[in-house]
Each structure stands twice: as C-alpha cells, then as structure tokens.
N, C-alpha and C. Protein backbone atom coordinates (compact mmCIF):
# COMPACT_ATOMS: atom_id res chain seq x y z
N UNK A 1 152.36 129.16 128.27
CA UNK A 1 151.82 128.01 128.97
C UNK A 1 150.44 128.34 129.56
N UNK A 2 150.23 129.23 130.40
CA UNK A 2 148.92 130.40 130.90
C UNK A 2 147.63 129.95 129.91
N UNK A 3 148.14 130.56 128.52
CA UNK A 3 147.44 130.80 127.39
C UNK A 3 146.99 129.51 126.84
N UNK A 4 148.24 128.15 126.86
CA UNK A 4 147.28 127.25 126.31
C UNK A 4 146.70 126.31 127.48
N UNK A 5 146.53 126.79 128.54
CA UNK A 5 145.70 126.15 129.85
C UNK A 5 144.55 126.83 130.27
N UNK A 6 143.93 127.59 129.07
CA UNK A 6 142.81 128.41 129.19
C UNK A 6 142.68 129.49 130.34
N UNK A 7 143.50 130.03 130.41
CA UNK A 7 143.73 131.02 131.34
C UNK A 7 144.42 130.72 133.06
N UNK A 8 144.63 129.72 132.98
CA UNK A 8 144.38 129.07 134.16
C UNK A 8 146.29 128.68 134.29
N UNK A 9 146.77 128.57 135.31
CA UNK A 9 147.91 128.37 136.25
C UNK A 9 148.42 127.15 135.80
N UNK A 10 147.74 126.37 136.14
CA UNK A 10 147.47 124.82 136.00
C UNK A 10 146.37 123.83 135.59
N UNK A 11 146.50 123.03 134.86
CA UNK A 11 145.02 121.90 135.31
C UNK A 11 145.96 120.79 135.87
N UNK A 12 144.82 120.28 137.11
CA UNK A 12 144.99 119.40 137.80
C UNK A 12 144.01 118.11 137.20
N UNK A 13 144.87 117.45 137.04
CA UNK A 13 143.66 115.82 136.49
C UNK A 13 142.79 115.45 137.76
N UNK A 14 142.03 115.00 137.02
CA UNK A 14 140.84 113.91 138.37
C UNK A 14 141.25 113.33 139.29
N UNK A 15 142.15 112.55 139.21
CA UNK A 15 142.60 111.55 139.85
C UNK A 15 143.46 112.14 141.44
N UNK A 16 144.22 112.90 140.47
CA UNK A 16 144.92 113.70 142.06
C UNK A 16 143.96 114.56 142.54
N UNK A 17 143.00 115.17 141.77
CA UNK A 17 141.96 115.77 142.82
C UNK A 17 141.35 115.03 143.67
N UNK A 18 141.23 113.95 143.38
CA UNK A 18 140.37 112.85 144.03
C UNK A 18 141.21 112.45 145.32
N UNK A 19 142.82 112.08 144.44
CA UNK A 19 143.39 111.50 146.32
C UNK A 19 143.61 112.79 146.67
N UNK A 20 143.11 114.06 146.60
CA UNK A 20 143.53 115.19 147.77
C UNK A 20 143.00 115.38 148.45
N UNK A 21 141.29 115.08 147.75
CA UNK A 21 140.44 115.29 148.53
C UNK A 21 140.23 114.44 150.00
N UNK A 22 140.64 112.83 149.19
CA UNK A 22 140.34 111.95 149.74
C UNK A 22 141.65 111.72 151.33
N UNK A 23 142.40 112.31 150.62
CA UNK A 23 143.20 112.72 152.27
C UNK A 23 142.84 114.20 152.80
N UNK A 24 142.49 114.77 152.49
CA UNK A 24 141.94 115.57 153.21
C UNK A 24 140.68 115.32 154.19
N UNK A 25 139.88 114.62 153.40
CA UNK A 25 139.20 113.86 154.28
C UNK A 25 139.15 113.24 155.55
N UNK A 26 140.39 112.17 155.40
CA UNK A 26 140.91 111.23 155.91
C UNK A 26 141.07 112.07 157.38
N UNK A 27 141.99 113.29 157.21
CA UNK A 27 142.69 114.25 158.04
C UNK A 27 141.42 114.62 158.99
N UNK A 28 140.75 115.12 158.59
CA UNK A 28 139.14 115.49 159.18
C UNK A 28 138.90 114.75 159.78
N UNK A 29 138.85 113.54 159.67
CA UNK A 29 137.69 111.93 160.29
C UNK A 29 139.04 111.52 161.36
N UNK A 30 139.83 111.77 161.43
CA UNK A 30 140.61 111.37 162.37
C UNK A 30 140.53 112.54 163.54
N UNK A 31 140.83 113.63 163.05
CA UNK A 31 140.63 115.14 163.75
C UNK A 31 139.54 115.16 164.64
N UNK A 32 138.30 114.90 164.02
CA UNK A 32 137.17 114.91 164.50
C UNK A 32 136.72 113.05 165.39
N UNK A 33 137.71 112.37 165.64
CA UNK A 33 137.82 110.78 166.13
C UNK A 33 138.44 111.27 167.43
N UNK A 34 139.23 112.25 167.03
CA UNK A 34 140.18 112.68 168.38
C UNK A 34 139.19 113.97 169.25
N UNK A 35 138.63 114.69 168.45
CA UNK A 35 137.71 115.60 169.35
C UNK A 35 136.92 115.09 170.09
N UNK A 36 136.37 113.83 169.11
CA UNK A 36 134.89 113.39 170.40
C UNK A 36 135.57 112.42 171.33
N UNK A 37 136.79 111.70 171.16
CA UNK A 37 137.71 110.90 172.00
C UNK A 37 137.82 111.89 173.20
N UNK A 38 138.41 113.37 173.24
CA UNK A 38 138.77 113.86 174.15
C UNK A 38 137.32 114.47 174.46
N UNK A 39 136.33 115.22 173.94
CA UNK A 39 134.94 115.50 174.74
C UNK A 39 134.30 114.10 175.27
N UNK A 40 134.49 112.72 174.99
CA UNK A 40 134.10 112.01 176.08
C UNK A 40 135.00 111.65 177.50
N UNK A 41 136.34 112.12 177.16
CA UNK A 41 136.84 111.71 178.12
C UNK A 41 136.22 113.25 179.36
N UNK A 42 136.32 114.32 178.84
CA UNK A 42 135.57 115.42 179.48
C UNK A 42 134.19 115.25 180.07
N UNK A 43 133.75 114.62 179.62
CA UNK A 43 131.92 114.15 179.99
C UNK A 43 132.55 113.65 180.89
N UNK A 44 133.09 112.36 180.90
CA UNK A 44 133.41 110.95 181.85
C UNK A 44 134.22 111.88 182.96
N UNK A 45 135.15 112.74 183.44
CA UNK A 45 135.32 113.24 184.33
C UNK A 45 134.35 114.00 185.06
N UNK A 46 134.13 115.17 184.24
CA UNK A 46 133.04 116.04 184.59
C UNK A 46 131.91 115.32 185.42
N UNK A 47 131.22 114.29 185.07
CA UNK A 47 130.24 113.52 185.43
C UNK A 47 130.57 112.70 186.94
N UNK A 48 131.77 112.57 187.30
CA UNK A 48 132.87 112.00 188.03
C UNK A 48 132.76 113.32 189.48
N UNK A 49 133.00 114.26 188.73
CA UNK A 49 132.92 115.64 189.96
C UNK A 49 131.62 115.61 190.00
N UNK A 50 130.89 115.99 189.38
CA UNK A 50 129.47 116.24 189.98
C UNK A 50 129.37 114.79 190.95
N UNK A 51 129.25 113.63 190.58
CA UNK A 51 128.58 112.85 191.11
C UNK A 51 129.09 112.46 192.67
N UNK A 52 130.88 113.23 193.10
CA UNK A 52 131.55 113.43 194.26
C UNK A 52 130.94 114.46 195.03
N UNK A 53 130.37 115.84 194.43
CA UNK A 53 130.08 116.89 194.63
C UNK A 53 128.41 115.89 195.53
N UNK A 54 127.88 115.48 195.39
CA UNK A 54 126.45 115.28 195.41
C UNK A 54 126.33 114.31 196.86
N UNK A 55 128.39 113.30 196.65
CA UNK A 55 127.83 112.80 197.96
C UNK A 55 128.65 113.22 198.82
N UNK A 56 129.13 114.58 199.38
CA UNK A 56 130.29 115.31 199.90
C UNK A 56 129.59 115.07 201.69
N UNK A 57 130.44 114.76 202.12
CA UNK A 57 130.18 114.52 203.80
C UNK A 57 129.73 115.71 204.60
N UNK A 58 128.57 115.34 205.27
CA UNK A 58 128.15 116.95 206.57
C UNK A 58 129.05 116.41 207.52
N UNK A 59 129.16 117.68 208.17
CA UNK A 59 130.26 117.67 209.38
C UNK A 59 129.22 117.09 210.55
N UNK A 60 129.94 116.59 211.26
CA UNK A 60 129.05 115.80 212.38
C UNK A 60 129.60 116.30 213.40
N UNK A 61 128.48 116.29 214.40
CA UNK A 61 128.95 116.82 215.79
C UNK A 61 127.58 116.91 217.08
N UNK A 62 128.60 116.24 217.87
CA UNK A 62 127.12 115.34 219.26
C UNK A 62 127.92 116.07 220.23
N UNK A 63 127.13 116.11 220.80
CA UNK A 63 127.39 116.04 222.31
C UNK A 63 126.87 115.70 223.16
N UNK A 64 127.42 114.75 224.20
CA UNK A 64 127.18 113.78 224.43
C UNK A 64 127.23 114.27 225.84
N UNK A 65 126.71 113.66 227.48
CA UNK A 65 126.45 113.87 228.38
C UNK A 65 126.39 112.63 229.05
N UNK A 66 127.24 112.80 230.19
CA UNK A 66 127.20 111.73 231.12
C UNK A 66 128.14 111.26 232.11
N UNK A 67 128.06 110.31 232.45
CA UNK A 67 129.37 110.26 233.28
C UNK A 67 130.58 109.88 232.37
N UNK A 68 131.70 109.17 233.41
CA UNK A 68 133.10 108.37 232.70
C UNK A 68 132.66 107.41 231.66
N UNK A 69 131.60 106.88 232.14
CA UNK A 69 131.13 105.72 230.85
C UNK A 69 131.18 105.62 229.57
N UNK A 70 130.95 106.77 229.61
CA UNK A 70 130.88 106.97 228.38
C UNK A 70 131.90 107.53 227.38
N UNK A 71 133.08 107.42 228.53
CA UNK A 71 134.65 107.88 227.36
C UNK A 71 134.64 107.74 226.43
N UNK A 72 134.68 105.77 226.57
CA UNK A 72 135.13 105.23 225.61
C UNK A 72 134.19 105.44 224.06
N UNK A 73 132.79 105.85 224.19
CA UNK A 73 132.33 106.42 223.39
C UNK A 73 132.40 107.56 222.59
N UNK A 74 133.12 108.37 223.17
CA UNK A 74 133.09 109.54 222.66
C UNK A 74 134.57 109.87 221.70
N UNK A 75 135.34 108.51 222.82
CA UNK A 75 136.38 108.32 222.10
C UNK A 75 136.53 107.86 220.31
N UNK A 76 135.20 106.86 220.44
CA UNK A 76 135.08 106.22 218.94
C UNK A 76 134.43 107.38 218.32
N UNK A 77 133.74 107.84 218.74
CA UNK A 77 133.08 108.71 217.35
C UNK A 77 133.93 110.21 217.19
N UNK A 78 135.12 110.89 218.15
CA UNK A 78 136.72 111.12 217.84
C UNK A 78 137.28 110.77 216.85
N UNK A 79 137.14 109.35 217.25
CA UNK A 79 138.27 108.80 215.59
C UNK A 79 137.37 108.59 214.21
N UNK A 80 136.28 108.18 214.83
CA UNK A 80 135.38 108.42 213.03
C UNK A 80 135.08 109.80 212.73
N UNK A 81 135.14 110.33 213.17
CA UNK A 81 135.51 112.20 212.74
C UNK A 81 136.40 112.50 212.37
N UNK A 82 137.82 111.84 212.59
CA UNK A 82 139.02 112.38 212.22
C UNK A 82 139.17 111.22 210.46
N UNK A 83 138.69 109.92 210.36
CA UNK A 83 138.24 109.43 209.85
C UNK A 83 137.81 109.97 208.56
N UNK A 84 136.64 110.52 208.79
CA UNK A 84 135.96 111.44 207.99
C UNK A 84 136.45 112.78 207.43
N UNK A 85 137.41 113.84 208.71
CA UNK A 85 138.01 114.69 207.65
C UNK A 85 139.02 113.92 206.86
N UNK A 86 139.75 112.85 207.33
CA UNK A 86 140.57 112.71 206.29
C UNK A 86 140.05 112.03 204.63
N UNK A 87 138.77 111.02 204.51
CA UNK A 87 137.83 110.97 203.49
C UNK A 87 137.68 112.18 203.05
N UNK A 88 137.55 113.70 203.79
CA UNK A 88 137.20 114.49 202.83
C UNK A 88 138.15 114.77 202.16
N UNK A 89 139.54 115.31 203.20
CA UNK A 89 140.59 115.93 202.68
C UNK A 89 141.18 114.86 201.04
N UNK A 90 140.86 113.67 201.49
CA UNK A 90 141.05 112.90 200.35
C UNK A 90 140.58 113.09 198.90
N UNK A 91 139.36 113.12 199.07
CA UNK A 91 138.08 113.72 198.28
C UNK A 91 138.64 115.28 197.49
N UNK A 92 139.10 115.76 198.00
CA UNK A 92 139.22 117.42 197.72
C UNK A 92 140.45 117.47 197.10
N UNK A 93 141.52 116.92 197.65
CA UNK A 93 142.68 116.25 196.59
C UNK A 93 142.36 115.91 195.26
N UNK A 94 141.32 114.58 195.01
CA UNK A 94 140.74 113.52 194.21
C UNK A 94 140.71 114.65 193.21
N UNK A 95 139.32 116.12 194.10
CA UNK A 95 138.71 116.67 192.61
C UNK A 95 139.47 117.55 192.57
N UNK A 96 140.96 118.13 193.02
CA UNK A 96 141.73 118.97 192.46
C UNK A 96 142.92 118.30 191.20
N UNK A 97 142.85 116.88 191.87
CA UNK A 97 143.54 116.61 190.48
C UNK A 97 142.68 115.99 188.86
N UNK A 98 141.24 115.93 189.42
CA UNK A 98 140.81 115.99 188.49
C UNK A 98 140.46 117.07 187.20
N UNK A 99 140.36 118.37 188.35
CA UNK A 99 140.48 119.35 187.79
C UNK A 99 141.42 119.70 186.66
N UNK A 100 142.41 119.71 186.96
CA UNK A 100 144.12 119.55 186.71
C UNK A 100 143.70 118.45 184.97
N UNK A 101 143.54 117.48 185.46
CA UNK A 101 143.04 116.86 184.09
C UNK A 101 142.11 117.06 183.00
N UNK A 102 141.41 117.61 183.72
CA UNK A 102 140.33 118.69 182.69
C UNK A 102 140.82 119.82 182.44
N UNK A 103 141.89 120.58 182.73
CA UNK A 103 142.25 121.77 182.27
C UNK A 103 143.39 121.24 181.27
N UNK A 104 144.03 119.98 181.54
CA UNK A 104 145.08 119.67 180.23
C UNK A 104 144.47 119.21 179.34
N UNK A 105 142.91 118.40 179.34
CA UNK A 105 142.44 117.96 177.67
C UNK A 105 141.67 119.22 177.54
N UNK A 106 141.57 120.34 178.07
CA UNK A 106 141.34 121.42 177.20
C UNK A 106 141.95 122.05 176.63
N UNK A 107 143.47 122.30 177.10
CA UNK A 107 144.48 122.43 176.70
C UNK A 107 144.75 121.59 175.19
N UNK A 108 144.65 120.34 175.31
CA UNK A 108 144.80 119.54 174.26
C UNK A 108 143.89 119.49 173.30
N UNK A 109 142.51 119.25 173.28
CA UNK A 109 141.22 120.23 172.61
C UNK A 109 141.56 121.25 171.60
N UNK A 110 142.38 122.41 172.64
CA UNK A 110 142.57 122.91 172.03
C UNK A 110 143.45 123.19 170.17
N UNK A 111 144.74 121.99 170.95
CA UNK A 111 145.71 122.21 170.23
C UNK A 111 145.43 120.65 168.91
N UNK A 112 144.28 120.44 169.16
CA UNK A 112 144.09 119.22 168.13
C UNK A 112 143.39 120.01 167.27
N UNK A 113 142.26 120.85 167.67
CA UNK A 113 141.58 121.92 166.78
C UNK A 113 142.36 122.75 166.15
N UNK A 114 143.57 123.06 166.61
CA UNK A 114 144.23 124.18 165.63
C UNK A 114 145.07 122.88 164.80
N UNK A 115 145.74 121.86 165.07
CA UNK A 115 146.34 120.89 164.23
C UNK A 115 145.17 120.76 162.95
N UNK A 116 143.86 120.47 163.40
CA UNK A 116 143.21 120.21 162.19
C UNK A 116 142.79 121.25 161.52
N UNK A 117 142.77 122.34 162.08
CA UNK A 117 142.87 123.60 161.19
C UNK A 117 144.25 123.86 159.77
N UNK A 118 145.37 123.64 160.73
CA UNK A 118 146.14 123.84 159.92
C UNK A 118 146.56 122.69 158.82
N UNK A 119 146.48 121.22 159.26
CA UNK A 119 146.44 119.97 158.18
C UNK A 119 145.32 120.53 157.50
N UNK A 120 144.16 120.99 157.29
CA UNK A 120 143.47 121.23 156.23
C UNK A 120 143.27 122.20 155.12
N UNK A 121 143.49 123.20 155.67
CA UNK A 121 143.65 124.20 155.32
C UNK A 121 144.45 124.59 153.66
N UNK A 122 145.64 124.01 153.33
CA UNK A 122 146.55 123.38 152.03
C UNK A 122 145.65 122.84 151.05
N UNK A 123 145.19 121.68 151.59
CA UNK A 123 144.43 120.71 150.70
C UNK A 123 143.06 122.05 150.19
N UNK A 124 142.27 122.30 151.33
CA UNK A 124 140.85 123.13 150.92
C UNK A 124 141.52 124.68 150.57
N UNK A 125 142.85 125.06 150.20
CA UNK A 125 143.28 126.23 149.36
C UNK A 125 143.46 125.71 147.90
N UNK A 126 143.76 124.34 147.85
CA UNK A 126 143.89 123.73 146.43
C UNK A 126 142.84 123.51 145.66
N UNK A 127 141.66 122.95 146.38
CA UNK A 127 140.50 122.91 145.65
C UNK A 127 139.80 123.99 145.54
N UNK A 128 140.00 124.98 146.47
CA UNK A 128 139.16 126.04 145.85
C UNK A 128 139.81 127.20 145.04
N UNK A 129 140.86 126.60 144.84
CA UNK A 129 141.79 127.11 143.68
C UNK A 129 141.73 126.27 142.30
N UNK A 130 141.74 125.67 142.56
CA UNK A 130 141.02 124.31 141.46
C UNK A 130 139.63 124.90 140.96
N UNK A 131 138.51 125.01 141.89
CA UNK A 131 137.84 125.28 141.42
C UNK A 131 137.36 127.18 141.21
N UNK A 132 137.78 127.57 141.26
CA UNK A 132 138.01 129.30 140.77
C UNK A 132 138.97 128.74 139.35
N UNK A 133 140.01 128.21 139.20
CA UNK A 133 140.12 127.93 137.65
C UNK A 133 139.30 127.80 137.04
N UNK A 134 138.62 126.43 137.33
CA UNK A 134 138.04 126.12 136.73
C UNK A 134 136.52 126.93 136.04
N UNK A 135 136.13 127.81 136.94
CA UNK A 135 135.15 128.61 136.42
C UNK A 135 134.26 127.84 137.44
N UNK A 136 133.95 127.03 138.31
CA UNK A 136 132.77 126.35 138.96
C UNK A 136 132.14 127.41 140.26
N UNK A 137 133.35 127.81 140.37
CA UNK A 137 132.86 129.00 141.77
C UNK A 137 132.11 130.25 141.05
N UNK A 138 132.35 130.66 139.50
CA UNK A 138 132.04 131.93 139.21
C UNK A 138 130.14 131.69 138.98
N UNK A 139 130.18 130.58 138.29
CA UNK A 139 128.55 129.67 138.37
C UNK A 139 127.59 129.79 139.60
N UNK A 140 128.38 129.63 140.77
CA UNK A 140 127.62 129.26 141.61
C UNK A 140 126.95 130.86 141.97
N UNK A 141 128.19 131.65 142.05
CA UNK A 141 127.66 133.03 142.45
C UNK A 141 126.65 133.74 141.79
C-alpha cells in the first residue's frame, strides 16, 4: 500500500484538507475572539484602578480653637472624617476585589491559551505531515 502511495502513509484529498484547515482556523478566530475579549476586559479594570488610585482621599485634619461654640463644629467635621475613612475603607475593599478579578482572567488567559494550543496543535501535525509527504516542505528548504 506504502509503495503504491508513492512512498507516502497516506494521501489525503483536497477537500478534507481544506475542511481541516478550515476548522482549524475557525478554532484560532474564536481562541484569539476570546483573548482580546478577556485583554479588554483587563484594560477596562486596570484603567478602573488607576483612575481610583489618582482620586484616593488626603487625610484631613484642623484644629480648631475657641470657645464652646464651636462644638457643634467640630462635631460635624468628626463625622465627615469618619465619613471619609469609611469612603476609603470602601475604596480599598473596591480595589482588592478588583484585584481578585484580575488575577482570575489571568488565570483564565491563561488556560484559554493553552486550550488553543492544544485544539490546534492535531490539525497543524496533519498538515505538516501532509505536507512532508507530499515533498512541499523538502522544496522549501
């Protein structure tokens, strides 16, 4: 069989080379739909911390002088201080769980890059087995 397939294992017709390629393809353009899906969702956070980072609250602090009169003042800007740490403490929560979300689509990044490693990998061992039969690879070299 070897012998009357010109040395060769197999021939593969056109046609199935064509849909192998053509899902192989397919596999890629989706692979690579899902990479830039998850590097924008990475931008769109990332961009999210910095732009929290930029308007992060200074600590405030007066002191103030005078008589009783002025309790009740010192009283209000008391509670807009306590106010304020809790905006931060809020804030610092916000970008730890954002964090948290950027470390799972890298996580996931990751594991879509090795998925499309390994969906391709079959198909592009066939054609370049295909083409080493065929003699097209020995040409090029």
């Amino acid at each position: 069989m070897v012998a009357g397939n010109s040395g060769a294992y197999f021939i593969m017709d056109g046609a199935f080379r064509k849909e192998l390629e053509e899902k192989r393809r397919a596999v890629e353009e989706r692979g690579e739909q899902r990479l830039m899906k998850v590097q924008k969702q990475r931008e769109t956070l990332r961009a999210l911390l910095m732009g929290e980072s930029d308007r992060s609250l200074s600590e405030l602090r007066i002191v103030l002088l005078g008589k009783q009169k002025h309790r009740r003042e010192v009283t209000e800007l008391k509670d807009r201080q306590e106010e304020r740490q809790g905006e931060i403490e809020d804030l610092r929560k916000k970008k730890e769980g954002q964090e948290e979300e950027i470390s799972r689509l890298k996580e996931e990044l990751g594991k879509l890059k090795k998925e499309k490693e390994e969906s391709t990998a079959p198909v592009r061992n066939i054609v370049e087995m295909d083409l080493f039969m065929s003699g097209e690879k020995s040409r090029k070299e």
